[in-house]
C-alpha atoms as a PDB file:
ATOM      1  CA  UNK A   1      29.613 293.845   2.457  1.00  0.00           C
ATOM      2  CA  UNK A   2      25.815 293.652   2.046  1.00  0.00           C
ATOM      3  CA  UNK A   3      23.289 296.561   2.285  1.00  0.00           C
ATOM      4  CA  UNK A   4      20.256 295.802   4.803  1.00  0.00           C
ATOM      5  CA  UNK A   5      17.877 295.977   1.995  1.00  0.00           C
ATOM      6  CA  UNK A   6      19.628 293.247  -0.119  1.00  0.00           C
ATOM      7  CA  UNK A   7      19.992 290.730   3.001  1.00  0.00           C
ATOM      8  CA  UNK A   8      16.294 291.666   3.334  1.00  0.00           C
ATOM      9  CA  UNK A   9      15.794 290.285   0.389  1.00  0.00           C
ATOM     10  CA  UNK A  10      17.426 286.912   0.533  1.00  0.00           C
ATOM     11  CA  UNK A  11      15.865 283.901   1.198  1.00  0.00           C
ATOM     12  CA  UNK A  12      15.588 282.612   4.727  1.00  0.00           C
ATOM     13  CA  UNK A  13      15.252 278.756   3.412  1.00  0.00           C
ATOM     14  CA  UNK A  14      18.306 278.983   1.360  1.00  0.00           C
ATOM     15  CA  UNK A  15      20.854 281.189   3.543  1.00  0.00           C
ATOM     16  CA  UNK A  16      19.517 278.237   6.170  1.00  0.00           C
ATOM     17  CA  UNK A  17      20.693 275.534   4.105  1.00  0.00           C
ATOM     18  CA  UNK A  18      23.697 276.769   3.055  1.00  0.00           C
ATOM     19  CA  UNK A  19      24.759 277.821   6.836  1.00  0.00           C
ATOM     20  CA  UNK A  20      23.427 273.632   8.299  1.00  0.00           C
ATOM     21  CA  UNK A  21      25.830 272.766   5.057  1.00  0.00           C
ATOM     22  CA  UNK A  22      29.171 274.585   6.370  1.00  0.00           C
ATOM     23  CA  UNK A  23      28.250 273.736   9.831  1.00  0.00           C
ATOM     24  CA  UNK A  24      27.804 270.337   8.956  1.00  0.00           C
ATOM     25  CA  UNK A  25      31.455 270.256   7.130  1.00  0.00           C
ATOM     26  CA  UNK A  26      32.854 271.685  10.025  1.00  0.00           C
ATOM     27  CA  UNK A  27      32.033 269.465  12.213  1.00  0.00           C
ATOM     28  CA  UNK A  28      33.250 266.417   9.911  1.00  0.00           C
ATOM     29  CA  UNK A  29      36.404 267.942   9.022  1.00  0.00           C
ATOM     30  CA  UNK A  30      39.843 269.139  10.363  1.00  0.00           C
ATOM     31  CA  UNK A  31      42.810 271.574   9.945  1.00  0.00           C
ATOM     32  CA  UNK A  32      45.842 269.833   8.453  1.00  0.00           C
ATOM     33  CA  UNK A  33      47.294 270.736  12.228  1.00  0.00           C
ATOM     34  CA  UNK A  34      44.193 269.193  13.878  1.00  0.00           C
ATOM     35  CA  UNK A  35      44.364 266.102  10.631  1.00  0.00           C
ATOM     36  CA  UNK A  36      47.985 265.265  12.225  1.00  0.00           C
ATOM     37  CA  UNK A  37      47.449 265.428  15.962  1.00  0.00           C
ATOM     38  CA  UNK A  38      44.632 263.042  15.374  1.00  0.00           C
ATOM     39  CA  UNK A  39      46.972 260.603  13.446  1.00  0.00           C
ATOM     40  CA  UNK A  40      49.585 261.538  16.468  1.00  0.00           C
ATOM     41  CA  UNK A  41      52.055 262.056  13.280  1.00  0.00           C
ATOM     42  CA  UNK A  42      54.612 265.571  13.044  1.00  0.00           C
ATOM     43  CA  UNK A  43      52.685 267.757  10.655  1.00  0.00           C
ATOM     44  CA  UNK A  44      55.149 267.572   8.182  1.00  0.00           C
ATOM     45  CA  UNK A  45      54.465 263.657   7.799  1.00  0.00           C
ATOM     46  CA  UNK A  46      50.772 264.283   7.518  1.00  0.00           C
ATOM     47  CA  UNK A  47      51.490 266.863   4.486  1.00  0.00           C
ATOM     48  CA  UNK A  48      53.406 264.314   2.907  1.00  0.00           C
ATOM     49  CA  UNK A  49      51.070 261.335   3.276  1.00  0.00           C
ATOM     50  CA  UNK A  50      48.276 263.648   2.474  1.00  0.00           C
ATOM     51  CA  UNK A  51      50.433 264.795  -0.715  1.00  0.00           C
ATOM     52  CA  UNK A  52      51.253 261.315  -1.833  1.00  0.00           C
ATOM     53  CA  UNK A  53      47.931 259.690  -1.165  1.00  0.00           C
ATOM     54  CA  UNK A  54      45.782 262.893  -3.448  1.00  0.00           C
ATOM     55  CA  UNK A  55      44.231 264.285  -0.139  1.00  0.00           C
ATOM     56  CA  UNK A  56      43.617 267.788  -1.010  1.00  0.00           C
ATOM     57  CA  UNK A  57      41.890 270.290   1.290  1.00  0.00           C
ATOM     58  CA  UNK A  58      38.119 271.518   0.525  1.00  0.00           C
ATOM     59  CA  UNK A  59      36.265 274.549   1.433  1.00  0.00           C
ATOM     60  CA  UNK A  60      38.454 276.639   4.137  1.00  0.00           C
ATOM     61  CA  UNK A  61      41.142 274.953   3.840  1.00  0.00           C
ATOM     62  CA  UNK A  62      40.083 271.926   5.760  1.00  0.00           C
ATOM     63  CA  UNK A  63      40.290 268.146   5.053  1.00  0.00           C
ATOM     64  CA  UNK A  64      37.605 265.670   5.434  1.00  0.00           C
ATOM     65  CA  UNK A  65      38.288 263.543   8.503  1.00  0.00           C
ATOM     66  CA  UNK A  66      37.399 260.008   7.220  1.00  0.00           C
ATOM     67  CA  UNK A  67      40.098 260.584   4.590  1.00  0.00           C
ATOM     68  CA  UNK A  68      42.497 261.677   7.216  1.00  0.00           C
ATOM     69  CA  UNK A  69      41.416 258.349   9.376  1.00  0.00           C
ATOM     70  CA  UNK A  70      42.066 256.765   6.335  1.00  0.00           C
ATOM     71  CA  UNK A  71      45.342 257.905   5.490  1.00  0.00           C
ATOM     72  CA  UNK A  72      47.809 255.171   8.174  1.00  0.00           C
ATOM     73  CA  UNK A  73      46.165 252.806   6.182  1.00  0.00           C
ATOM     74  CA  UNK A  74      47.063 253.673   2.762  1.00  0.00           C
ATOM     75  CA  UNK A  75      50.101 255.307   3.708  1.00  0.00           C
ATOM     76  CA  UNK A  76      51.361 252.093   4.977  1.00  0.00           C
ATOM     77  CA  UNK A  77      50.353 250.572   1.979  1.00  0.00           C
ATOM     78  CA  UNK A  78      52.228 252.863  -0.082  1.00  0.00           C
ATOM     79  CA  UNK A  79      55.474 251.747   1.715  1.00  0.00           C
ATOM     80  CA  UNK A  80      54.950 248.070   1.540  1.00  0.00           C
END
């Protein structure tokens, strides 16, 4: 980890805005097991729609949730 003296040393404006910046893509993203419970799909049929339609996870594994919304959409589409 860190020494003290070099977390001393960092600064306060900057760790702030990079901690607001994960909180804020926590709160507007989702697990793939959270992404399929709120598309009320099997979690297998998420992967696959997500695999098909390029949705790829981003930082910690997560996956932005107006992608996921938008995923019955174009996953219908895709099987037209």
């Amino acid at each position: 980890m860190f020494s003290l003296e070099s977390l001393d040393g960092l600064d306060g404006e900057l760790v702030a805005g990079v901690v607001a910046e994960r909180q804020r893509w926590m709160e507007r993203s989702v697990t793939a097991k959270e992404a399929a419970a709120l598309l009320g799909w099997p979690a297998g049929r998420f992967e696959v729609a997500a695999e098909r339609n390029g949705l790829v996870p981003g930082r910690l594994g997560r996956y932005d949730r107006a992608e996921v919304e938008g995923l019955p959409e174009r996953d219908r589409e895709g099987r037209e």
